[in-house]
ModelCIF file with pLDDT and N, C-alpha, C, O atoms, coordinates in Angstrom:
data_MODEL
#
_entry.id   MODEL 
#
_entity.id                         1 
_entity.type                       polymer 
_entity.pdbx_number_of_molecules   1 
#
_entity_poly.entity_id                      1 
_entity_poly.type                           'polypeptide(L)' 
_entity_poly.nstd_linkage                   no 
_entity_poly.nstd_monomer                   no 
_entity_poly.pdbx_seq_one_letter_code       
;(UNK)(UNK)(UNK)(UNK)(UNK)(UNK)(UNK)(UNK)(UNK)(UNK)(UNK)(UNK)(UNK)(UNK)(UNK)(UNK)
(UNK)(UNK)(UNK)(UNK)(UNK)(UNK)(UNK)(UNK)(UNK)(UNK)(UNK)(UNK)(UNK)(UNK)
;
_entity_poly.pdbx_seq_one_letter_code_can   XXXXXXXXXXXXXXXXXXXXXXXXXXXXXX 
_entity_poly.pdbx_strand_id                 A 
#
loop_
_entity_poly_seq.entity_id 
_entity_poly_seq.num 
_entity_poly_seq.mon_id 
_entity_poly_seq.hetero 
1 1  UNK n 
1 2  UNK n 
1 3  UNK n 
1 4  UNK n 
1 5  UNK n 
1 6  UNK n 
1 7  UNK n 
1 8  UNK n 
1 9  UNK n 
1 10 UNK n 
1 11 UNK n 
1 12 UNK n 
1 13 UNK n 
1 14 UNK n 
1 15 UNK n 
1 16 UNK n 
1 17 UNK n 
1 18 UNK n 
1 19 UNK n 
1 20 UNK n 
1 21 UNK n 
1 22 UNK n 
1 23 UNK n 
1 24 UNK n 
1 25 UNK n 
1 26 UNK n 
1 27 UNK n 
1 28 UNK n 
1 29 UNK n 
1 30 UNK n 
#
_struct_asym.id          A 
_struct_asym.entity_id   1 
#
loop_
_ma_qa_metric.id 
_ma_qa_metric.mode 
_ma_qa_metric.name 
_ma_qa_metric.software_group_id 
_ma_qa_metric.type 
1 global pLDDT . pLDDT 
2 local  pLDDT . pLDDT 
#
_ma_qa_metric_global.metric_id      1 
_ma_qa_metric_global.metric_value   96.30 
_ma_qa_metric_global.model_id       1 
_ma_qa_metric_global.ordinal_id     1 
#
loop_
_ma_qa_metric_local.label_asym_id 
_ma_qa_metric_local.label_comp_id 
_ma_qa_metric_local.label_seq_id 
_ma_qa_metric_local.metric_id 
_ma_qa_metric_local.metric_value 
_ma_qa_metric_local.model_id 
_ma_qa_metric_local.ordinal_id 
A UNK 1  2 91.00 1 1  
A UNK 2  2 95.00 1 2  
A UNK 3  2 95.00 1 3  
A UNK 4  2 96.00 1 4  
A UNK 5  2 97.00 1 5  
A UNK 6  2 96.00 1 6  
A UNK 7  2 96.00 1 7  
A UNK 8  2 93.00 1 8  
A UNK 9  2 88.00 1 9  
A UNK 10 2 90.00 1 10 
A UNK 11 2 94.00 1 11 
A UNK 12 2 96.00 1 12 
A UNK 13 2 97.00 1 13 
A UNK 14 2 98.00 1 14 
A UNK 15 2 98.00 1 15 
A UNK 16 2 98.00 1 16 
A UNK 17 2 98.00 1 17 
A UNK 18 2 98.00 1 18 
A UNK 19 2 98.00 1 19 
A UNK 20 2 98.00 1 20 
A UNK 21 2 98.00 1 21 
A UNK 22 2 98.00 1 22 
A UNK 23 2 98.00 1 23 
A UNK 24 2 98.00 1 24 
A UNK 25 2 98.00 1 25 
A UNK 26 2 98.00 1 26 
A UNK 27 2 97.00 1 27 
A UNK 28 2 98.00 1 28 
A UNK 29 2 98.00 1 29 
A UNK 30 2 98.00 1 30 
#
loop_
_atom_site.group_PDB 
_atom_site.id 
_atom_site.type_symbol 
_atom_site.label_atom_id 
_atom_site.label_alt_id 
_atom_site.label_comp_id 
_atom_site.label_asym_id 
_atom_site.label_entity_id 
_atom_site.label_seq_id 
_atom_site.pdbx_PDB_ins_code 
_atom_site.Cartn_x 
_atom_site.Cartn_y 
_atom_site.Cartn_z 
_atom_site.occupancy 
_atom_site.B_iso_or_equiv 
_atom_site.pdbx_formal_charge 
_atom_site.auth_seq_id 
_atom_site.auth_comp_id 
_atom_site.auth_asym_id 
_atom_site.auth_atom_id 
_atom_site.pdbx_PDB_model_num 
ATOM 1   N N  . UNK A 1 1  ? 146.560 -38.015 -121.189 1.00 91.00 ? 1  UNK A N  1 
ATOM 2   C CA . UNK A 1 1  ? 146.083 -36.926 -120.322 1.00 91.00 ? 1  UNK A CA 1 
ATOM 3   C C  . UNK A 1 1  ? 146.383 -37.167 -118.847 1.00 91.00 ? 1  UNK A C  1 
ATOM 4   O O  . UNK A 1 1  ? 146.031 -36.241 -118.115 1.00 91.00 ? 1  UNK A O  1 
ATOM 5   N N  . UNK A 1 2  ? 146.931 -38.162 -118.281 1.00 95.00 ? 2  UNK A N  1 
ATOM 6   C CA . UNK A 1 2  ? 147.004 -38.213 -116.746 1.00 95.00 ? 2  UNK A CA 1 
ATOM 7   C C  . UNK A 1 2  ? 148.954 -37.842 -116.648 1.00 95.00 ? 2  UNK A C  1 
ATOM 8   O O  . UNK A 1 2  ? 149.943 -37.962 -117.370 1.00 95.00 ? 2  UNK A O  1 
ATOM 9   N N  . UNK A 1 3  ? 148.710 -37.501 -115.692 1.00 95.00 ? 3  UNK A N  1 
ATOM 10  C CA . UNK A 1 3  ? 149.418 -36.434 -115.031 1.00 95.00 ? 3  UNK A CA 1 
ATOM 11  C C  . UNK A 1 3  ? 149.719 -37.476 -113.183 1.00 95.00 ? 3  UNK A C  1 
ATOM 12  O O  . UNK A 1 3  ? 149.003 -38.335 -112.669 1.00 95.00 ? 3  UNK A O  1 
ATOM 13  N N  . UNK A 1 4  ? 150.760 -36.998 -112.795 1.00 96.00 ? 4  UNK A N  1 
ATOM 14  C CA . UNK A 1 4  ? 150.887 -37.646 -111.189 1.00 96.00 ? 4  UNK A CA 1 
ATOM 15  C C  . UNK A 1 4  ? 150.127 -36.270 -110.701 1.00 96.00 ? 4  UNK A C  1 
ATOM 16  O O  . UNK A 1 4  ? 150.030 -35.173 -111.251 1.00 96.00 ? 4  UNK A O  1 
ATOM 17  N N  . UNK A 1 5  ? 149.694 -36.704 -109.609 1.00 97.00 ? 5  UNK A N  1 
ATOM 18  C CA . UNK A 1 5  ? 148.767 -35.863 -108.293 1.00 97.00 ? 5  UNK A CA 1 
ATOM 19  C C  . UNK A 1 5  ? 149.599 -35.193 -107.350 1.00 97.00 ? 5  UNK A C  1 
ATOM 20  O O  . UNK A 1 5  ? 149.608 -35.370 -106.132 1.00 97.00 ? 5  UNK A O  1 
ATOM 21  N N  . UNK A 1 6  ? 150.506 -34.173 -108.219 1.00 96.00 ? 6  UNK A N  1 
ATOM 22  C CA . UNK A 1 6  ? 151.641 -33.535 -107.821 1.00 96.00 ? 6  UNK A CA 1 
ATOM 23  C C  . UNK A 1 6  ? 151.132 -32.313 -107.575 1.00 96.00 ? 6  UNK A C  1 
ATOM 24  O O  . UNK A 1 6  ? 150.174 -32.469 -108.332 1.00 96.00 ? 6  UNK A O  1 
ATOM 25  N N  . UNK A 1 7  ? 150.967 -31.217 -107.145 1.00 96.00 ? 7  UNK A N  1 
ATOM 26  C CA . UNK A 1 7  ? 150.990 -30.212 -106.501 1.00 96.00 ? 7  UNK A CA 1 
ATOM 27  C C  . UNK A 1 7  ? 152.642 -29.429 -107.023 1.00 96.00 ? 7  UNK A C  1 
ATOM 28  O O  . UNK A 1 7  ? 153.612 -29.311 -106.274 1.00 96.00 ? 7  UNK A O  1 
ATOM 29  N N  . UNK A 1 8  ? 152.571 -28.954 -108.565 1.00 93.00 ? 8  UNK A N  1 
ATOM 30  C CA . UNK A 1 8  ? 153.804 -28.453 -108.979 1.00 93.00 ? 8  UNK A CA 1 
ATOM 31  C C  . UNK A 1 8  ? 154.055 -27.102 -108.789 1.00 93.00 ? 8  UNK A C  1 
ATOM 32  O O  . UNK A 1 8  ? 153.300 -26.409 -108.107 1.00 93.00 ? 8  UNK A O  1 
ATOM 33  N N  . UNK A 1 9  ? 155.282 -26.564 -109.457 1.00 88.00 ? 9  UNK A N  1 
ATOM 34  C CA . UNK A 1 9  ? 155.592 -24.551 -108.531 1.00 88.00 ? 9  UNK A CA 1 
ATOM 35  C C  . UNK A 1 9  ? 154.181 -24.133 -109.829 1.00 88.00 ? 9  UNK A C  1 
ATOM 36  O O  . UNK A 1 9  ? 153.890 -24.571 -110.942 1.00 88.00 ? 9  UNK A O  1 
ATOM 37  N N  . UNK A 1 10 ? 153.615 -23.075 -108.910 1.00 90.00 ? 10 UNK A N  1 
ATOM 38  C CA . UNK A 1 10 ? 152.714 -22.217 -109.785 1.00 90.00 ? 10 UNK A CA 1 
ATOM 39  C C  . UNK A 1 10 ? 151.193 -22.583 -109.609 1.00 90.00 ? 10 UNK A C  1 
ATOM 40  O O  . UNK A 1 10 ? 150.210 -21.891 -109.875 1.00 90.00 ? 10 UNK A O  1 
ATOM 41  N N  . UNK A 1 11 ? 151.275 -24.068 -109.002 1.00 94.00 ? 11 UNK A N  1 
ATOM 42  C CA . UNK A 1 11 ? 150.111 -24.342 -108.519 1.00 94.00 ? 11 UNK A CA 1 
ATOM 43  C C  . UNK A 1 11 ? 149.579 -24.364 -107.195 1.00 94.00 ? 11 UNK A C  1 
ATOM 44  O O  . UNK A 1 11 ? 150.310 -24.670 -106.253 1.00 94.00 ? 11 UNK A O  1 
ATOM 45  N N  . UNK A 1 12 ? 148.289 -24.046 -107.019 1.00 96.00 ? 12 UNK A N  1 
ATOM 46  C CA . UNK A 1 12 ? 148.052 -23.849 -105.764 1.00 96.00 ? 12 UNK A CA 1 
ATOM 47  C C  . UNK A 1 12 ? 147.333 -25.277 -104.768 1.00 96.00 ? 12 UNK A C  1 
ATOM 48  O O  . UNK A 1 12 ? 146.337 -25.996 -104.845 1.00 96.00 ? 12 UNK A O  1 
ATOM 49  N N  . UNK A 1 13 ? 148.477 -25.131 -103.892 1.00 97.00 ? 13 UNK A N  1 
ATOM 50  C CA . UNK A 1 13 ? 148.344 -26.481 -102.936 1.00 97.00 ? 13 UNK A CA 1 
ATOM 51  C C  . UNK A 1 13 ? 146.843 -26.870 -102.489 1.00 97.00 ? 13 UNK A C  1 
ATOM 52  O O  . UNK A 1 13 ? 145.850 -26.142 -102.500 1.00 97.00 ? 13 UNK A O  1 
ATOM 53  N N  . UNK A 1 14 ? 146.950 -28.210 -102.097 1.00 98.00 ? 14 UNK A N  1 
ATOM 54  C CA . UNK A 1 14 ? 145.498 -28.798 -101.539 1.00 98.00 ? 14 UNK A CA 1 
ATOM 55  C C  . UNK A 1 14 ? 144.685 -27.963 -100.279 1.00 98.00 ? 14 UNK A C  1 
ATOM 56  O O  . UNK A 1 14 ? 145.183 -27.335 -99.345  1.00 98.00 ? 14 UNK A O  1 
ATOM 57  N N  . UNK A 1 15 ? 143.728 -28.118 -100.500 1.00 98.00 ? 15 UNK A N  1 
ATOM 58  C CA . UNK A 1 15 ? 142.991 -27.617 -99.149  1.00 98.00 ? 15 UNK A CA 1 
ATOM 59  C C  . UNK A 1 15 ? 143.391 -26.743 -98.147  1.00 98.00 ? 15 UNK A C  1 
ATOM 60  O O  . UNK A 1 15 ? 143.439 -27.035 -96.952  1.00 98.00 ? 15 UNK A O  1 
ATOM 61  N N  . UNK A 1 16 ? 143.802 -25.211 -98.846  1.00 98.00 ? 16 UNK A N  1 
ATOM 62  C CA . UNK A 1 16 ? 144.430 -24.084 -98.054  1.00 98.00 ? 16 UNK A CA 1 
ATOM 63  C C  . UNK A 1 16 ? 143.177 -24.024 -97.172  1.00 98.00 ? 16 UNK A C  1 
ATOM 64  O O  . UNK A 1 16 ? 143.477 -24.316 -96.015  1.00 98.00 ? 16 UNK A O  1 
ATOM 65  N N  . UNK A 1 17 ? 142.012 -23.773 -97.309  1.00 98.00 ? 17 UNK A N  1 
ATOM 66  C CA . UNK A 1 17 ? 141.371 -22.783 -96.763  1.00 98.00 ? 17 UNK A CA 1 
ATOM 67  C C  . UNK A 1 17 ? 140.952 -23.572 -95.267  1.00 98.00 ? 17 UNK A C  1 
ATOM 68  O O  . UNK A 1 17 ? 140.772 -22.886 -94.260  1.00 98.00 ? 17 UNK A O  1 
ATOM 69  N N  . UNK A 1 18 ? 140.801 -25.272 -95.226  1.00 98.00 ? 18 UNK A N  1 
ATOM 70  C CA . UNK A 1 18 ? 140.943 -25.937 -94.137  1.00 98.00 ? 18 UNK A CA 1 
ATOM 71  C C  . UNK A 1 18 ? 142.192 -26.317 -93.320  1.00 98.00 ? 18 UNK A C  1 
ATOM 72  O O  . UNK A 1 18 ? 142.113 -27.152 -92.419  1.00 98.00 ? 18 UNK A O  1 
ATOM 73  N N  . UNK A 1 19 ? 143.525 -25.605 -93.689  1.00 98.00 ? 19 UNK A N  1 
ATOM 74  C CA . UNK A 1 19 ? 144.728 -25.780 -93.160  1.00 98.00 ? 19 UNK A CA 1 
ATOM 75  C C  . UNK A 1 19 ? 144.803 -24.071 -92.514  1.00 98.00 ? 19 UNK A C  1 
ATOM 76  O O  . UNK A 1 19 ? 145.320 -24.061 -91.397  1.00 98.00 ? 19 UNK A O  1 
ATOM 77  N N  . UNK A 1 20 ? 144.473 -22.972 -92.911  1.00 98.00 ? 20 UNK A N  1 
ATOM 78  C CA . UNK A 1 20 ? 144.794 -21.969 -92.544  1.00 98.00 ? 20 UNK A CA 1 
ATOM 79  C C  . UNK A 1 20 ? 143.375 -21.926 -91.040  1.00 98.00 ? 20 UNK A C  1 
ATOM 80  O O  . UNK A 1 20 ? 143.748 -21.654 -89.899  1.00 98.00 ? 20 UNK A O  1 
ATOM 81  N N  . UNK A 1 21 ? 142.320 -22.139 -91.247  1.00 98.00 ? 21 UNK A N  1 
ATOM 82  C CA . UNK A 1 21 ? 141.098 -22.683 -90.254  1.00 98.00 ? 21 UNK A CA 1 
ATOM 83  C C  . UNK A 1 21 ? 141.653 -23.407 -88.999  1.00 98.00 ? 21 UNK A C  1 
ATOM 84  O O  . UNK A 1 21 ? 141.231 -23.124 -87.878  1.00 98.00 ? 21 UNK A O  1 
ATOM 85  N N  . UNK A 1 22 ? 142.485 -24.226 -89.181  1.00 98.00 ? 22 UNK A N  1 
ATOM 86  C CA . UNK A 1 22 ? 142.526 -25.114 -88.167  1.00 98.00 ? 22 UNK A CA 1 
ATOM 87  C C  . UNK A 1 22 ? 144.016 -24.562 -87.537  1.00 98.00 ? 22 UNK A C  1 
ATOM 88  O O  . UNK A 1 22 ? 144.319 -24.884 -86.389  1.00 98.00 ? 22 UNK A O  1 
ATOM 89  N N  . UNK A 1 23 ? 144.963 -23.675 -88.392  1.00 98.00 ? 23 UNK A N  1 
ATOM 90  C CA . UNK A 1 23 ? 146.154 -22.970 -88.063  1.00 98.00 ? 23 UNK A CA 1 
ATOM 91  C C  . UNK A 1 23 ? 145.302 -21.417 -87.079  1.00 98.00 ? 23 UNK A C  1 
ATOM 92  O O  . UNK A 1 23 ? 145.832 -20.934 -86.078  1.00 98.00 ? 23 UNK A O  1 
ATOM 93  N N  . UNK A 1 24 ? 144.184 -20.982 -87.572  1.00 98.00 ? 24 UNK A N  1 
ATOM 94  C CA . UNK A 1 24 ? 143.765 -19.587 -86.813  1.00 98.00 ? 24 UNK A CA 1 
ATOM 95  C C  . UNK A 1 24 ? 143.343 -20.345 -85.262  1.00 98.00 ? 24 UNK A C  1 
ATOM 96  O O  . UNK A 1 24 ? 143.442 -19.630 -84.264  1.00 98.00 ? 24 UNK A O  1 
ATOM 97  N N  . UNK A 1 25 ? 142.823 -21.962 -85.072  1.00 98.00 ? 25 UNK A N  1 
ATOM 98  C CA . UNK A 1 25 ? 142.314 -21.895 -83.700  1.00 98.00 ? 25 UNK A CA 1 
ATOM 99  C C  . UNK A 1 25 ? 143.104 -22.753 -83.254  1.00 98.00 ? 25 UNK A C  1 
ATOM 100 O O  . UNK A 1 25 ? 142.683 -23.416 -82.306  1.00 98.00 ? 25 UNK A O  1 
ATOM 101 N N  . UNK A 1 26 ? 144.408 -23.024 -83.734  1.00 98.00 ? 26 UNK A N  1 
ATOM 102 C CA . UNK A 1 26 ? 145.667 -24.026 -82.865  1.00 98.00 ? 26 UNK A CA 1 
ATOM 103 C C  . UNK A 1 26 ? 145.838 -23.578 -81.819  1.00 98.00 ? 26 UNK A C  1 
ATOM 104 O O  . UNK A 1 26 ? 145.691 -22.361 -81.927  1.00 98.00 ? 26 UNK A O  1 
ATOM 105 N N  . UNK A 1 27 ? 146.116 -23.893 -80.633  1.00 97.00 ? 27 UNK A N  1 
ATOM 106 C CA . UNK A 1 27 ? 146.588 -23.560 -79.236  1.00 97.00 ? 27 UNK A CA 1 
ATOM 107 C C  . UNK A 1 27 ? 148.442 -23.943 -79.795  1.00 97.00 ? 27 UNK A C  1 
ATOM 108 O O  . UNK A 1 27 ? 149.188 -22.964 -79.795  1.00 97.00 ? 27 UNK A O  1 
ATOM 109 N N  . UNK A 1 28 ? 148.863 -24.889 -80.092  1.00 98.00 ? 28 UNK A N  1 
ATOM 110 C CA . UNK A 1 28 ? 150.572 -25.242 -80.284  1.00 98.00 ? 28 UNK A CA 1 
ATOM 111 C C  . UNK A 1 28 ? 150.328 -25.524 -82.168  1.00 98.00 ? 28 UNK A C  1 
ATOM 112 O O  . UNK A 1 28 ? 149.275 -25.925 -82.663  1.00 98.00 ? 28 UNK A O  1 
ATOM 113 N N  . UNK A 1 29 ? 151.501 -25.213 -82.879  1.00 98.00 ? 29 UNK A N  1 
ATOM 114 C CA . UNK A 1 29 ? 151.700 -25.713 -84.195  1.00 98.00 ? 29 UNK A CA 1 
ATOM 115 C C  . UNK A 1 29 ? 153.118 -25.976 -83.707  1.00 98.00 ? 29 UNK A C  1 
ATOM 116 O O  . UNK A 1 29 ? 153.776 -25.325 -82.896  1.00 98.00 ? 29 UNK A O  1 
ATOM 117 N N  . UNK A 1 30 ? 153.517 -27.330 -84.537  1.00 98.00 ? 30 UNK A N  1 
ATOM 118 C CA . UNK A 1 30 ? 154.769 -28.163 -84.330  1.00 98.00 ? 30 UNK A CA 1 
ATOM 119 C C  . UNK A 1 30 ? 154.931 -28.560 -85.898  1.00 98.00 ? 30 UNK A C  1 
ATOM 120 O O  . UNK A 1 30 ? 155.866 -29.275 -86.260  1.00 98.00 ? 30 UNK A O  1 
#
């Protein structure tokens, strides 16, 4: 049953909802 801690197509990536949060109050994204 173990699997690598891959993030594969169709699945939905780690911790959107604290990456899009911290993307709405960026002053610069690089």
């Amino acid at each position: 049953t173990l699997r690598p801690d891959i993030v594969w197509f169709g699945e939905m990536p780690y911790r959107m909802d604290d990456i899009y949060d911290a993307l709405s109050a960026c002053d610069l994204f690089v």
